[in-house]
Protein backbone atom coordinates (compact mmCIF):
# COMPACT_ATOMS: atom_id res chain seq x y z
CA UNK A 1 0.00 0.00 0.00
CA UNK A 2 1.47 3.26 -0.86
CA UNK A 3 -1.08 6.38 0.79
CA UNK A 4 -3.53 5.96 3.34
CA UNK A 5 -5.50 8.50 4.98
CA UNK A 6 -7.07 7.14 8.33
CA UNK A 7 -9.41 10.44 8.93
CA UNK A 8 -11.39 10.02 5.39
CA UNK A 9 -10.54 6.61 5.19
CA UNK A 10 -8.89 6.17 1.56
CA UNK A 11 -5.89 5.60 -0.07
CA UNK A 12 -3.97 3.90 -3.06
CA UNK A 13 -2.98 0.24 -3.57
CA UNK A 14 -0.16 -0.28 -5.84
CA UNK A 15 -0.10 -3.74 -8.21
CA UNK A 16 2.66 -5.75 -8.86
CA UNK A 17 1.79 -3.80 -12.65
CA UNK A 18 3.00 -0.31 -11.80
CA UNK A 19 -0.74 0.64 -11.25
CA UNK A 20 -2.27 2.38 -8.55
CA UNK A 21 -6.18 2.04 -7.52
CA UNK A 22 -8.30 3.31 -4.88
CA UNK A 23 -9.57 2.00 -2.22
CA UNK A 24 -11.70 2.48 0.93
CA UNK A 25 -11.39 1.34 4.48
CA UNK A 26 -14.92 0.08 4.21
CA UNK A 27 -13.56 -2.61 1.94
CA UNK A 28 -11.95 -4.73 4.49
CA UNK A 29 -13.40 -7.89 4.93
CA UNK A 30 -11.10 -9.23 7.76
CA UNK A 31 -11.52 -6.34 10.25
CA UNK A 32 -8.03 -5.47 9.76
CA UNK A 33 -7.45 -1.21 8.66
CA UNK A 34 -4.26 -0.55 6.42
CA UNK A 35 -1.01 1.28 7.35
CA UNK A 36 1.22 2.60 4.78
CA UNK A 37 3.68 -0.38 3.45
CA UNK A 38 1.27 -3.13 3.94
CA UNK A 39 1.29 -5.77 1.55
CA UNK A 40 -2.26 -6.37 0.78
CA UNK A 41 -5.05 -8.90 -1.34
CA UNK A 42 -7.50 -7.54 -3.05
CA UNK A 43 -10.38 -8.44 -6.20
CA UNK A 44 -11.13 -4.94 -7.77
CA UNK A 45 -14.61 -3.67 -9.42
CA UNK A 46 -15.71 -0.72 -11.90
CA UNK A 47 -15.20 2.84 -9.57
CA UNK A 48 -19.00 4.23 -9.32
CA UNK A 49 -17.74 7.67 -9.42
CA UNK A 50 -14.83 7.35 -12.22
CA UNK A 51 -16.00 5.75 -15.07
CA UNK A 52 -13.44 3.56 -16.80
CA UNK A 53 -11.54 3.38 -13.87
CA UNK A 54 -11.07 -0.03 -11.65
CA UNK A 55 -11.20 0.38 -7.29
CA UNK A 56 -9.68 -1.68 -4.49
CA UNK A 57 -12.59 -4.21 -3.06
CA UNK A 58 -13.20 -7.35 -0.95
CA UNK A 59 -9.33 -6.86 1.05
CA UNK A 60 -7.41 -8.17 3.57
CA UNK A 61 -4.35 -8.02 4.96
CA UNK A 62 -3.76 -4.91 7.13
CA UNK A 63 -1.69 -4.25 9.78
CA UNK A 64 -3.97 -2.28 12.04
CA UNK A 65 -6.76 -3.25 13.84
CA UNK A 66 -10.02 -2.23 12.17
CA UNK A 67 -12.96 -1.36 14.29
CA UNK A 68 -14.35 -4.72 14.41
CA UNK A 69 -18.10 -5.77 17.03
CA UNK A 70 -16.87 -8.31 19.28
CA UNK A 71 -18.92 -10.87 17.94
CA UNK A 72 -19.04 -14.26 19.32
CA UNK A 73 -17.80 -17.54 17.27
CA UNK A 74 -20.04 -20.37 16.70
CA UNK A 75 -17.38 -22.55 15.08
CA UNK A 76 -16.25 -25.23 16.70
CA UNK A 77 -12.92 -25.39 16.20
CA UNK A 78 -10.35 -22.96 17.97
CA UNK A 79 -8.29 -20.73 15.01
CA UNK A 80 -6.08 -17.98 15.98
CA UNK A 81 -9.05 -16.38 18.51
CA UNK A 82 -11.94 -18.18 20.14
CA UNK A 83 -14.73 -18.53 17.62
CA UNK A 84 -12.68 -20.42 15.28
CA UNK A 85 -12.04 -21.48 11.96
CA UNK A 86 -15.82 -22.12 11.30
CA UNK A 87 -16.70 -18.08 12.52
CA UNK A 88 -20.25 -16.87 13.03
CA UNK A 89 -19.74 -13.17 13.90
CA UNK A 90 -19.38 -10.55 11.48
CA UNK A 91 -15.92 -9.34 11.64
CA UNK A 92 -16.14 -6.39 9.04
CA UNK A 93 -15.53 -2.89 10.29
CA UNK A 94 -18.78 -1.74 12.07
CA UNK A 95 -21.13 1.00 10.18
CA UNK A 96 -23.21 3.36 11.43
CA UNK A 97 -27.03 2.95 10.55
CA UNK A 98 -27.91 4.28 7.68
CA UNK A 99 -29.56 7.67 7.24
CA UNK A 100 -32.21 6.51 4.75
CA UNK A 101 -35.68 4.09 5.99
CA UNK A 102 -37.63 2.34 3.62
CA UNK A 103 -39.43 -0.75 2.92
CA UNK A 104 -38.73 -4.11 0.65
CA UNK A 105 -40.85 -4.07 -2.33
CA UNK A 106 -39.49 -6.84 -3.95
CA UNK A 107 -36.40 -9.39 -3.78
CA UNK A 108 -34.94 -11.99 -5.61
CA UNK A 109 -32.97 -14.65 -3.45
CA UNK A 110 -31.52 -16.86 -6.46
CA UNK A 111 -30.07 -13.18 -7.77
CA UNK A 112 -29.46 -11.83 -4.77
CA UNK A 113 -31.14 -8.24 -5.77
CA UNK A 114 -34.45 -6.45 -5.26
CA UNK A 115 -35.84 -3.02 -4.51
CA UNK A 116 -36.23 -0.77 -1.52
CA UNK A 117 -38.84 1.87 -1.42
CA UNK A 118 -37.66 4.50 0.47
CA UNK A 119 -39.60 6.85 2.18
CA UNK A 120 -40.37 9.59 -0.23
CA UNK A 121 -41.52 6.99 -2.39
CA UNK A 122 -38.31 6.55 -4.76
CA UNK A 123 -37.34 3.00 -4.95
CA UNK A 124 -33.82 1.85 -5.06
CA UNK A 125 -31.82 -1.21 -6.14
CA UNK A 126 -29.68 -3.05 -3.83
CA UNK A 127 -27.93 -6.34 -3.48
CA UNK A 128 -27.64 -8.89 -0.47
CA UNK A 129 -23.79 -8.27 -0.08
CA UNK A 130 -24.93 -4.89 0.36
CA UNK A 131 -26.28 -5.99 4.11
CA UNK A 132 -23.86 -5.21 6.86
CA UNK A 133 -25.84 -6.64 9.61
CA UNK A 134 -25.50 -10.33 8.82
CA UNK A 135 -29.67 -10.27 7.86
CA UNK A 136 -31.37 -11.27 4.57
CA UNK A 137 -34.22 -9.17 3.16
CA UNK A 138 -37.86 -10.33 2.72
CA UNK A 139 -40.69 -8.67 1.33
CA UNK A 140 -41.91 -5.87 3.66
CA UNK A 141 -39.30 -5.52 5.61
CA UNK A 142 -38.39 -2.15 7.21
CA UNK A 143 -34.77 -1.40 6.36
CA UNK A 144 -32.11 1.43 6.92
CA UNK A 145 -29.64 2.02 4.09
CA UNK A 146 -27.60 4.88 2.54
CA UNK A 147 -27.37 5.62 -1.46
CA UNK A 148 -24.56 5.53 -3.22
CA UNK A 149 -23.90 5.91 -7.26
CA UNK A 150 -24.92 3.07 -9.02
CA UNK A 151 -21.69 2.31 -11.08
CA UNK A 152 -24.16 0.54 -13.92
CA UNK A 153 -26.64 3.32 -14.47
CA UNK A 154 -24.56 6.30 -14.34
CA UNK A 155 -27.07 9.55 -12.68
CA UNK A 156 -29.26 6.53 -10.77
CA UNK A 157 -28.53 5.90 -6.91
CA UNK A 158 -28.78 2.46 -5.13
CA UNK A 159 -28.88 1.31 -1.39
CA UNK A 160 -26.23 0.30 0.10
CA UNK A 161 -24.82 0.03 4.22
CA UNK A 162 -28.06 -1.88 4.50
CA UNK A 163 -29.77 -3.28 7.68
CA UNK A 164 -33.06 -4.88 8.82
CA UNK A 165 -33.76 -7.50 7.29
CA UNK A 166 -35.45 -10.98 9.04
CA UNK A 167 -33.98 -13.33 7.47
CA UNK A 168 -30.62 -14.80 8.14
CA UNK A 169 -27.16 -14.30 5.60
CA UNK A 170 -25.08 -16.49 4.59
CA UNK A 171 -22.10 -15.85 6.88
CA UNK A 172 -19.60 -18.55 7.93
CA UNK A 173 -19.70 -22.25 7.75
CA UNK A 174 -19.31 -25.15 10.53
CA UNK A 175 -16.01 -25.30 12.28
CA UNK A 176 -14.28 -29.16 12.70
CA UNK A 177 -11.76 -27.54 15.44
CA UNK A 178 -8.35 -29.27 16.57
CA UNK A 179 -5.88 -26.22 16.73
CA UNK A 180 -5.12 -24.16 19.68
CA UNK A 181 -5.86 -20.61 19.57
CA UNK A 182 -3.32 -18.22 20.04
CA UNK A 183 -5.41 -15.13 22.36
CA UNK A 184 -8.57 -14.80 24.50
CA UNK A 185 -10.37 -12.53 22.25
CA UNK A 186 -13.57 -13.33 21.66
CA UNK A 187 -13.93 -12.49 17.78
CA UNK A 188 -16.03 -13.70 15.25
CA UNK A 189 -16.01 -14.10 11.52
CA UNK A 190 -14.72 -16.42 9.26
CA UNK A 191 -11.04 -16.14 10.72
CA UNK A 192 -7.59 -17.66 9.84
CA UNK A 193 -8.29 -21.10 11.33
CA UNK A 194 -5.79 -23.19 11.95
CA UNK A 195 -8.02 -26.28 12.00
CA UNK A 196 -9.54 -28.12 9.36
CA UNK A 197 -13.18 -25.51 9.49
CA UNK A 198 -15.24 -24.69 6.77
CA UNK A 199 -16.23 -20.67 6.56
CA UNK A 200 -15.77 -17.89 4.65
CA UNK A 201 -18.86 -16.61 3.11
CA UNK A 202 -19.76 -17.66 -0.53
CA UNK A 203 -19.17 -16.06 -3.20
CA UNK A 204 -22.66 -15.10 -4.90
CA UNK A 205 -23.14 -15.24 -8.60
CA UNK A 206 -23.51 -12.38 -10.65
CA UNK A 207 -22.83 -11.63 -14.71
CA UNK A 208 -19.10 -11.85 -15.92
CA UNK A 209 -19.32 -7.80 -17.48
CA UNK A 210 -15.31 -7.99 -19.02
CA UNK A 211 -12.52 -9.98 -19.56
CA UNK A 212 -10.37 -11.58 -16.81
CA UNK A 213 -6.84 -9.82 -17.21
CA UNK A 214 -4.90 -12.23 -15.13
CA UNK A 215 -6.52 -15.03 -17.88
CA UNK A 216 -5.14 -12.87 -20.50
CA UNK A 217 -1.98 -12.90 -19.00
CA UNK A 218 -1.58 -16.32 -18.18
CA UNK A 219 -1.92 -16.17 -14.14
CA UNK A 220 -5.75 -16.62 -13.19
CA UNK A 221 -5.91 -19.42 -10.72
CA UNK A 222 -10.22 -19.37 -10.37
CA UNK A 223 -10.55 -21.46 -13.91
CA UNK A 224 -14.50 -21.82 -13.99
CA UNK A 225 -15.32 -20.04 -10.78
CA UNK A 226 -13.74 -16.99 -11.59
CA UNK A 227 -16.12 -14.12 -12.18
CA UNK A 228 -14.85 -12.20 -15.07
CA UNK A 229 -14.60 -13.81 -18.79
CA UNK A 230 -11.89 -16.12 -20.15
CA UNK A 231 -13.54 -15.51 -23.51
CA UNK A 232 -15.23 -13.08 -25.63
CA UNK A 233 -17.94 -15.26 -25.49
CA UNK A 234 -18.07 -15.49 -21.56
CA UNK A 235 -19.10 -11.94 -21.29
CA UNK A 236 -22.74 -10.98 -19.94
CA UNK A 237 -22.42 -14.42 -19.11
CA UNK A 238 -23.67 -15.94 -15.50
CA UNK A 239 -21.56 -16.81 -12.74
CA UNK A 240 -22.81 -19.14 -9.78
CA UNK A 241 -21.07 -19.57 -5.91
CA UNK A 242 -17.80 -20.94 -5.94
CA UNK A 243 -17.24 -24.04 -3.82
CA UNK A 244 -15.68 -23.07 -0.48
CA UNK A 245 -12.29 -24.64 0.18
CA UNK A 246 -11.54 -26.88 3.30
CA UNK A 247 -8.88 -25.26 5.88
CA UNK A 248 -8.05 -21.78 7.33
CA UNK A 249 -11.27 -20.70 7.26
CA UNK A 250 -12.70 -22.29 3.74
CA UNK A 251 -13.45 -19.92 0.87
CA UNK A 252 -12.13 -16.47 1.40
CA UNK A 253 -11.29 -13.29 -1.45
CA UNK A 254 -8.79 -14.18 -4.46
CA UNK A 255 -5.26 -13.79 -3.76
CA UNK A 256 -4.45 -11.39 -6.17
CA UNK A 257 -1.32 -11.06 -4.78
CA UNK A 258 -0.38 -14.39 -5.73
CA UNK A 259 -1.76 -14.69 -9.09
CA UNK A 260 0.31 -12.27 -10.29
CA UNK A 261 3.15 -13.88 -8.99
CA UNK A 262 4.05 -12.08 -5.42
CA UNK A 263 6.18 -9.03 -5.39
CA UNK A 264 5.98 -6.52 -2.55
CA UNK A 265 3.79 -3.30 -3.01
C-alpha cells in the first residue's frame, strides 16, 4: 500500500503492474485497517464515481486493527481467537445505521437483488452483499440504508450500508476444530483457522461484465469459478457460488497477490 489516509478513510494500492487504484477502508473484509507499506489482497470492481476506472474491493491483509463488534464464534474449532475457523460473527468494520428508511418491495434470493422503497416513495436497487448486519431481506421488511452511485446506471442511486432485514445471511460455515488458539479474544467471523473448518462466506453469482486480465496474461488461478470472462464469449455471461475450500477458514477473497506472482507493493 502506498497512501492511506485514516481520517477520510482512503488511499492507493499499488499492483505488482505499476498501477495504482483506490480503495476504501470500508472494503476490508477481515476487520483489519491498512497502514502505509502493507502488503495487501485484493479483487477490484468498476469505480461508481470514475468511469473507466477499476477500485480496491473485498481486502485483507492490514496491519492495524479495524474497528471490528466483538462478535461471538459459533465454530467449533479454535483458530487464531476463540470462535474459530468455522466463525459466526461478522468481523467487518462496524457502520453506522444508515440515514435513509424504507421498505422491501421486492427481492430476488436466487439473484441476490431487489428493490427498496424509500420513504419519499423513490425506490432503489440493492444487493444482499450490500447488508452489513448479517440479515437477509424479505418482502416488507423495514430497512435502513444509505445511497450511493450506481456504477451501472450512471445519474441513478442504489442502497447500500443496508440493515433490517429478518432473514438470516449467509455468513460462515461449521467449524471441525483441533488447533489451539493463540489469544482470549472473543472475535467472530470467518477467521484464519488453523483447523480443518469450513467458513468464509460464498461467493454469490452475478454476470461476468469484461474480460479476466490475469486469464489474458496467463496467471488466473479461479478457472471456472472466476467471475470475469476467459472468452469473448463469456461476457454478460452468469456466474454461480464458488465451492468453499476446506482449511483456514474455507473460501475467502482471491489472492491477487499471488496470481500475479508475489512481489511486494
Amino acid at each position: 500500500m502506498t497512501k492511506f489516509t485514516p481520517d477520510k478513510g482512503f488511499g492507493f494500492v499499488k499492483g505488482s503492474d505499476g498501477t495504482s487504484y483506490f480503495f476504501h477502508q470500508k472494503q476490508f473484509v477481515d476487520g483489519s485497517a491498512p497502514n502505509e507499506g502493507d502488503y495487501l489482497t485484493y479483487d477490484l470492481e468498476p469505480s461508481p464515481l470514475k468511469e473507466g476506472q477499476m477500485q480496491g474491493c473485498n481486502i485483507t491483509g492490514g496491519s492495524g486493527q479495524g474497528k471490528s463488534p466483538k462478535g461471538k464464534g459459533k465454530g467449533g474449532g479454535k483458530g487464531k481467537s476463540k470462535g474459530g475457523g468455522g466463525g459466526g460473527g461478522w468481523s467487518s468494520a462496524p457502520k453506522a445505521p444508515g440515514t435513509n428508511s424504507g421498505t422491501v418491495a421486492n427481492f430476488t434470493p436466487d439473484k441476490g437483488f431487489g428493490f427498496v422503497t424509500g420513504s419519499d416513495g423513490t425506490q432503489y436497487f440493492f444487493h444482499q452483499k450490500q447488508f452489513v448486519d448479517g440479515t437477509a431481506p424479505n418482502v416488507g421488511d423495514a430497512l435502513t440504508f444509505d445511497l450511493e452511485p450506481s456504477p451501472l446506471k450512471p445519474g441513478q442511486m442504489q442502497a447500500c450500508n443496508i440493515a433490517g432485514g429478518s432473514g438470516q445471511g449467509k455468513s460462515g460455515g461449521k467449524g471441525k476444530g483441533g488447533g489451539k488458539g493463540k489469544d482470549s479474544g472473543k472475535k467472530g467471523g470467518g477467521g484464519k483457522g488453523k483447523d480443518g473448518g469450513k467458513g468464509g462466506e460464498p461467493r454469490l453469482s452475478g454476470t461476468k461484465h469484461q474480460m479476466c486480465t490475469h486469464f489474458q496474461a496467463g496467471t488466473c488461478r479461479k478457472g471456472p469459478d472466476c467471475t470475469f470472462a476467459h472468452s469473448e464469449a463469456e461476457v454478460g455471461t452468469k456466474y454461480g457460488p464458488a465451492k468453499g475450500g476446506k482449511g483456514g477458514g474455507g473460501g475467502g477473497p482471491y489472492d491477487q497477490a499471488a496470481s500475479w506472482g508475489g512481489g511486494g507493493w
